[in-house]
C-alpha atoms as a PDB file:
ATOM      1  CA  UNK A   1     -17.554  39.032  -9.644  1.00  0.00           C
ATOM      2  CA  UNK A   2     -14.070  41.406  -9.853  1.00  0.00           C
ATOM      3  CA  UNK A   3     -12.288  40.427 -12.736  1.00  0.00           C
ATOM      4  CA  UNK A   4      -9.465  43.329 -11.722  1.00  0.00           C
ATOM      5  CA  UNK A   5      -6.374  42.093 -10.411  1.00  0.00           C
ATOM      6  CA  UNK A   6      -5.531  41.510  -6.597  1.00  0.00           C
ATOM      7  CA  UNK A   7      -3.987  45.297  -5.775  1.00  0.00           C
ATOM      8  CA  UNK A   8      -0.685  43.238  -4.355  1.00  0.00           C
ATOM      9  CA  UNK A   9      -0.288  41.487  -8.227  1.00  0.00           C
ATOM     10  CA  UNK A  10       0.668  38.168  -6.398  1.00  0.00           C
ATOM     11  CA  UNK A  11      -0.767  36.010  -9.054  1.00  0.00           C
ATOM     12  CA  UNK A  12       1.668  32.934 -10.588  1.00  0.00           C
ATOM     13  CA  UNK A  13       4.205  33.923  -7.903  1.00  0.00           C
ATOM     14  CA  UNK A  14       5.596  31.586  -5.364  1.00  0.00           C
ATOM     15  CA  UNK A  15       6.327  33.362  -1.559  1.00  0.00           C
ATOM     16  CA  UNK A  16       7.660  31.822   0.952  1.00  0.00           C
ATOM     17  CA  UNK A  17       7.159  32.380   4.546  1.00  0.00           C
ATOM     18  CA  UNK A  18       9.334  31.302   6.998  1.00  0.00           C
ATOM     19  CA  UNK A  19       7.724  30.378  10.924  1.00  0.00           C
ATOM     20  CA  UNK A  20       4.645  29.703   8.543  1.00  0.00           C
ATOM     21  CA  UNK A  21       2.804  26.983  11.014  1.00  0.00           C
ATOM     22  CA  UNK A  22       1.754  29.759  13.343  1.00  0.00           C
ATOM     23  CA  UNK A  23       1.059  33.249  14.471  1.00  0.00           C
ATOM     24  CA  UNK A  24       2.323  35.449  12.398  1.00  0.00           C
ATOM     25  CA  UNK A  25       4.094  33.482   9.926  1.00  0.00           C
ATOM     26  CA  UNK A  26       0.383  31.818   9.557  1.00  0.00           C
ATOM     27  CA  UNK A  27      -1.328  34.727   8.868  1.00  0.00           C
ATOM     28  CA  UNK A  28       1.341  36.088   6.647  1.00  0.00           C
ATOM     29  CA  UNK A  29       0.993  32.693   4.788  1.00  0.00           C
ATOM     30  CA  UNK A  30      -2.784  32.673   4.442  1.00  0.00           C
ATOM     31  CA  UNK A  31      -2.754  36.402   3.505  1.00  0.00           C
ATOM     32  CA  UNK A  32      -0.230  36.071   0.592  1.00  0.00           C
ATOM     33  CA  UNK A  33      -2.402  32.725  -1.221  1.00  0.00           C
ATOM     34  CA  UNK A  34      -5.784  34.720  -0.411  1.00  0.00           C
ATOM     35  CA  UNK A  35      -3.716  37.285  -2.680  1.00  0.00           C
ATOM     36  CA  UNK A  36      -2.976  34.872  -5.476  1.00  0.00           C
ATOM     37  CA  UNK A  37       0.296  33.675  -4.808  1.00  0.00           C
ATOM     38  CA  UNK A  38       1.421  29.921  -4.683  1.00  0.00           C
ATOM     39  CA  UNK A  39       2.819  29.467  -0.766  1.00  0.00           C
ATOM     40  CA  UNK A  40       5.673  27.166   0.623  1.00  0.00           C
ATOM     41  CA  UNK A  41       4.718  27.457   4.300  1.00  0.00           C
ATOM     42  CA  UNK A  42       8.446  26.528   5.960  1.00  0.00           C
ATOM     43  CA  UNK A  43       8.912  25.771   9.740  1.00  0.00           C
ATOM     44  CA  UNK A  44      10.877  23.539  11.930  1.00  0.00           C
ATOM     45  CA  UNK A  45       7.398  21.585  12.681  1.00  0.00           C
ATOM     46  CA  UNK A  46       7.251  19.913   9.283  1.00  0.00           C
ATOM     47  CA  UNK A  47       3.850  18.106  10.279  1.00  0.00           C
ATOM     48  CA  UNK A  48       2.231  21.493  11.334  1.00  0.00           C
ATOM     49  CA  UNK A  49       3.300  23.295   8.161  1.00  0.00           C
ATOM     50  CA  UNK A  50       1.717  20.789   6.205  1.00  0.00           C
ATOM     51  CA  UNK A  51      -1.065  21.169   8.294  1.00  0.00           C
ATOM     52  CA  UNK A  52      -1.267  24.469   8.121  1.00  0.00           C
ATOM     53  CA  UNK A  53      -0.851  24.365   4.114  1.00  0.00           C
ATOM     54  CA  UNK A  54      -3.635  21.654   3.917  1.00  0.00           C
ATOM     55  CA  UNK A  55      -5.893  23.971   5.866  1.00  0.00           C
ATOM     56  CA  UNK A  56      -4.659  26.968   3.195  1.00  0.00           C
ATOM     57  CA  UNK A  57      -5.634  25.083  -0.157  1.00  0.00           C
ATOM     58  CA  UNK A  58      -4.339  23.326  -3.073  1.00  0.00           C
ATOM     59  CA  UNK A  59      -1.854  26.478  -3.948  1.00  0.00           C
ATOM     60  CA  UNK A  60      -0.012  25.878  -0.509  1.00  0.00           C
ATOM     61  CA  UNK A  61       2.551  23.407   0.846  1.00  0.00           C
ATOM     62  CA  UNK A  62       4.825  23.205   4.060  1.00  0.00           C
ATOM     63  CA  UNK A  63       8.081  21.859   4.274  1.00  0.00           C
ATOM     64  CA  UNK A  64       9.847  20.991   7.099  1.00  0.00           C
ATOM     65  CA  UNK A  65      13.440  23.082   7.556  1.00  0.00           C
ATOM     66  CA  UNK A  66      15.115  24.666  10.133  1.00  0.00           C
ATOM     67  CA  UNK A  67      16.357  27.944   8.578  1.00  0.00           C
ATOM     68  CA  UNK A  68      19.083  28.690  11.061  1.00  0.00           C
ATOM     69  CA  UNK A  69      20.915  25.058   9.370  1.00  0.00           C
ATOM     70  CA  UNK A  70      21.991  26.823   5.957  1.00  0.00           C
ATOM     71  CA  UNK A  71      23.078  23.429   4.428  1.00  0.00           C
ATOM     72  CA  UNK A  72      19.289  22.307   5.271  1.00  0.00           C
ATOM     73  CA  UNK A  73      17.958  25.479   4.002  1.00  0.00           C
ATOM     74  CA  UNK A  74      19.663  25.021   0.972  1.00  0.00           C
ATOM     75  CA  UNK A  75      19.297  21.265   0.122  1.00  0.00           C
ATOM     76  CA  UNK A  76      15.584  22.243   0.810  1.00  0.00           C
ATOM     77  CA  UNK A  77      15.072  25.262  -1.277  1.00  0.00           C
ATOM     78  CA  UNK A  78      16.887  23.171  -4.384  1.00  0.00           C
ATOM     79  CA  UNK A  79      14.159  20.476  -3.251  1.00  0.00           C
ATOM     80  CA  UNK A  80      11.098  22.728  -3.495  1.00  0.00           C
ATOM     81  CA  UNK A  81      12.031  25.582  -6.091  1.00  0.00           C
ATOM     82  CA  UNK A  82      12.266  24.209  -9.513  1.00  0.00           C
END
């Protein structure tokens, strides 16, 4: 077992990706919580964000926000970031 630290030092941080249902934001997504970090997937496609977190483990969730809306962006990021 490696007890040393993930090289990226992710762990106890929150990231959050943005287009995180698919493709790249996906990957991006599953890349940063296989590094440590807690993930808040965020796409347009609420269901498939959650979806996609669900599929990524307990230390990822998606929430449903369409970044270009900046009201909605921020109502949402007061929502999720304590």
């Amino acid at each position: 077992m490696n007890s040393q630290p993930h090289w990226l030092g992710l762990e106890g941080r929150v990231c959050v990706v943005t287009g995180a249902a698919s493709g790249i934001g996906l990957a991006t997504a599953q890349a940063l919580a296989a590094a440590g970090a807690a993930v808040a997937l965020i796409d347009r496609d609420g269901a498939a964000a959650r979806e996609a977190a669900r599929r990524i483990g307990s230390n990822a969730f998606g929430v449903a926000c369409d970044i270009a809306d900046e009201a909605a962006s921020l109502s949402e990021f007061r929502r999720t970031v304590p």
